[in-house]
Protein backbone atom coordinates (compact mmCIF):
# COMPACT_ATOMS: atom_id res chain seq x y z
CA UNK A 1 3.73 -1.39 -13.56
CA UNK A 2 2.96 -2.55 -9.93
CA UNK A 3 4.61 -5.63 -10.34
CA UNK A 4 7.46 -3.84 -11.98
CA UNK A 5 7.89 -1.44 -8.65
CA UNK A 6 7.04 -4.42 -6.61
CA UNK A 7 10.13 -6.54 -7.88
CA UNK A 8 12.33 -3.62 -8.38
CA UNK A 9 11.98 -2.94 -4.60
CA UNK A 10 12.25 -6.41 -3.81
CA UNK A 11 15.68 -5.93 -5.99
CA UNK A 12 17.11 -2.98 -3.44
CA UNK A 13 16.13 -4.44 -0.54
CA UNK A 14 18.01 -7.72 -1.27
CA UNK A 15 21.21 -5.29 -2.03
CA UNK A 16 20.97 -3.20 0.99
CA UNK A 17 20.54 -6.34 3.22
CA UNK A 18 23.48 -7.78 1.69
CA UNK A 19 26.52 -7.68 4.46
CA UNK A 20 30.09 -8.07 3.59
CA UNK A 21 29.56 -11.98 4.54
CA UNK A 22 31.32 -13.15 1.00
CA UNK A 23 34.48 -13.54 0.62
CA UNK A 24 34.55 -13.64 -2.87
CA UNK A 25 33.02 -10.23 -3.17
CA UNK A 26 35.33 -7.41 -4.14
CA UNK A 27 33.79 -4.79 -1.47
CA UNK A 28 35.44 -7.17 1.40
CA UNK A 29 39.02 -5.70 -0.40
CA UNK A 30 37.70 -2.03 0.86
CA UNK A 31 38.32 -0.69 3.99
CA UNK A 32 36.86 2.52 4.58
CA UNK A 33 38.04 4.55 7.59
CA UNK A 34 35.67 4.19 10.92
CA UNK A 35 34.11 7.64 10.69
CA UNK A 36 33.00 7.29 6.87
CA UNK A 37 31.91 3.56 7.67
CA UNK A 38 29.81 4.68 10.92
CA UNK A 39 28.18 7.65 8.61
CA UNK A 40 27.93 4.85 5.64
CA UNK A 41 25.92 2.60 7.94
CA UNK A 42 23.92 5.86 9.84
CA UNK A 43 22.40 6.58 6.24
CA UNK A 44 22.06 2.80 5.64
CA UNK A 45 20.10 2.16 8.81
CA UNK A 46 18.19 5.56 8.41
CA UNK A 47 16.87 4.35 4.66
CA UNK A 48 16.20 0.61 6.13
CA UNK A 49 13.84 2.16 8.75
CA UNK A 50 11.74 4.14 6.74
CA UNK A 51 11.67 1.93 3.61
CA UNK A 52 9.54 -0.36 4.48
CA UNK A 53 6.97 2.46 4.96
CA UNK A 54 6.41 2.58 1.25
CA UNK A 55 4.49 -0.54 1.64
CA UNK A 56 1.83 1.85 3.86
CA UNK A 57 2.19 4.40 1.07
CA UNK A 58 1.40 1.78 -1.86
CA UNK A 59 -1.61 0.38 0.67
CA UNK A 60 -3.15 4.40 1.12
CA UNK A 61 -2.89 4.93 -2.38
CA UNK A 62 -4.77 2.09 -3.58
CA UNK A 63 -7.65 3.48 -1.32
CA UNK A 64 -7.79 6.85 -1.80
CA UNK A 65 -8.13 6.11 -5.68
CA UNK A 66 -10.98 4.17 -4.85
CA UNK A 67 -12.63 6.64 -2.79
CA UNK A 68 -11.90 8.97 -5.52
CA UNK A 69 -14.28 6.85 -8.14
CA UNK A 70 -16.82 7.18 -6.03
CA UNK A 71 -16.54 10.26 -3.94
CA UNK A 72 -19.24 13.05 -5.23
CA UNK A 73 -17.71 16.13 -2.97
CA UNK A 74 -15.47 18.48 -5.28
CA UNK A 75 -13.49 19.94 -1.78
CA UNK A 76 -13.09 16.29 -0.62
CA UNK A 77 -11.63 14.90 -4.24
CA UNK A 78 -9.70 17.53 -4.30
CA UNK A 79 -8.22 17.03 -1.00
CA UNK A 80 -7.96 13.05 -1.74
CA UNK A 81 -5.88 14.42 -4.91
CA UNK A 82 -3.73 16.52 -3.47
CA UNK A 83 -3.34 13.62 -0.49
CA UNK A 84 -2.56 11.38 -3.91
CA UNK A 85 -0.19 13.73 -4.72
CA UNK A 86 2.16 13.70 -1.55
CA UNK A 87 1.94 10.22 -1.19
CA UNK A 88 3.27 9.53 -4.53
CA UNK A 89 6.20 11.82 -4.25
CA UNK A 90 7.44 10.27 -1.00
CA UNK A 91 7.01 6.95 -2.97
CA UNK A 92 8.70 8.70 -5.87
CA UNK A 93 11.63 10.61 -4.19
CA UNK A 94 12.22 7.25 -2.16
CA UNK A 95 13.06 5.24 -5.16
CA UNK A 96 14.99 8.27 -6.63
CA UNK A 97 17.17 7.89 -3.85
CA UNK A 98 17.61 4.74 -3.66
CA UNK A 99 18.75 5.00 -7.25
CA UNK A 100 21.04 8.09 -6.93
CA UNK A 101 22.33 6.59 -3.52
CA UNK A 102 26.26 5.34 -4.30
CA UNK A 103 25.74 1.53 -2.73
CA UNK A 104 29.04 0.70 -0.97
CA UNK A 105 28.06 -3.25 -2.53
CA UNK A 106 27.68 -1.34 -5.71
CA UNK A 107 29.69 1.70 -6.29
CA UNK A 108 33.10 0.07 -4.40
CA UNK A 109 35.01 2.03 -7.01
CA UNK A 110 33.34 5.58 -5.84
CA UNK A 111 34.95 4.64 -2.56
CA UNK A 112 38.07 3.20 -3.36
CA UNK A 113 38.26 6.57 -5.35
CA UNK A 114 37.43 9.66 -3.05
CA UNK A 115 38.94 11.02 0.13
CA UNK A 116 37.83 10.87 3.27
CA UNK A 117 36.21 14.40 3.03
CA UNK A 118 34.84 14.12 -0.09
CA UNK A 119 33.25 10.50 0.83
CA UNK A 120 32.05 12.49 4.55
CA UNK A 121 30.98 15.03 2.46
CA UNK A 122 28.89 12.87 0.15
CA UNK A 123 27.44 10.84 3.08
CA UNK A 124 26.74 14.01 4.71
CA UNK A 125 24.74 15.13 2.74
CA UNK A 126 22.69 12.25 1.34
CA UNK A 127 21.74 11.71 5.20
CA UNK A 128 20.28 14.81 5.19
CA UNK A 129 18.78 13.65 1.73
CA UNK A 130 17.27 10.53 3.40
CA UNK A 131 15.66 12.45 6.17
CA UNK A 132 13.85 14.81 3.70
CA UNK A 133 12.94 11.89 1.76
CA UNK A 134 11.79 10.13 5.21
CA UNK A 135 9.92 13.38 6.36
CA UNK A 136 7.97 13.37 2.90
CA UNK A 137 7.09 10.18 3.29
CA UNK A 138 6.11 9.92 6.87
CA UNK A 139 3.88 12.90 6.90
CA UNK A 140 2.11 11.62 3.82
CA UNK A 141 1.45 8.53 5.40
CA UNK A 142 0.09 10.69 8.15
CA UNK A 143 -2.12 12.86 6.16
CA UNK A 144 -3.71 10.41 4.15
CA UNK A 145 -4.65 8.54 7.60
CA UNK A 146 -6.00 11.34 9.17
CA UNK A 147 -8.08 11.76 6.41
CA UNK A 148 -9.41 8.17 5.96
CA UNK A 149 -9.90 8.41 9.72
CA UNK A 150 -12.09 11.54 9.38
CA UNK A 151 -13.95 10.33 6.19
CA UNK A 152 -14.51 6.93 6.96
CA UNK A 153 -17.61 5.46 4.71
């Protein structure tokens, strides 16, 4: 299942690093106005910088479920748990997003299809969507340190 993840993110990243270089690609036919390409690449740019955060999240996981074999506490498994927890759903929510998200290099024909208010609209509101999904998995990746920091064996 790792692997799976592993290669599936390798997968996105590969598409959202992909410019409009080719000019056998259809997406260099669309033109979107300047304010819905500046708000296109503002949610772009906000997902590339806190993607490759997931790769702390994957690392903090692996080592709180260690600590969680072995720890005897009850009040310090179930913090590691609920640490578990939050981590996994900034991982998750990440990857849902990244999966809902409507991929210029993908999705030309959502584009070529809506107006400019209902394409501002829709990239209006999935940057707030990446920020949420950013907070979640910043201040997991916060927690779980603290923690490790504090409980260091």
């Amino acid at each position: 299942m790792q692997l799976f993840k592993a290669l599936l993110l390798f997968f996105i990243l590969i598409l959202f690093s992909c410019g409009q270089t080719s000019n056998n690609s259809k997406t260099a036919d669309i033109k979107l106005n300047p304010k819905v390409d500046s708000l296109y690449k503002l949610v772009v740019a906000k997902h590339d910088e806190v993607m490759p955060k997931d790769k702390d999240i994957m690392k903090l996981l692996k080592t709180l479920r260690q600590m969680l074999e072995t720890e005897k506490d009850s009040a310090k498994k179930e913090k590691i748990l609920n640490l578990l927890q939050v981590l996994q759903s900034g991982h998750d929510a990440m990857f849902e997003w990244m999966r809902d998200f409507k991929n210029l290099h993908l999705d030309n024909k959502f584009y070529e299809d809506k107006s400019e208010k209902e394409l501002l609209d829709y990239l209006n509101a999935e940057e707030i969507n990446i920020e949420r999904v950013a907070k979640l998995m910043l201040e997991g990746i916060e927690g779980a340190e603290l923690f490790l920091k504090n409980n260091n064996k």
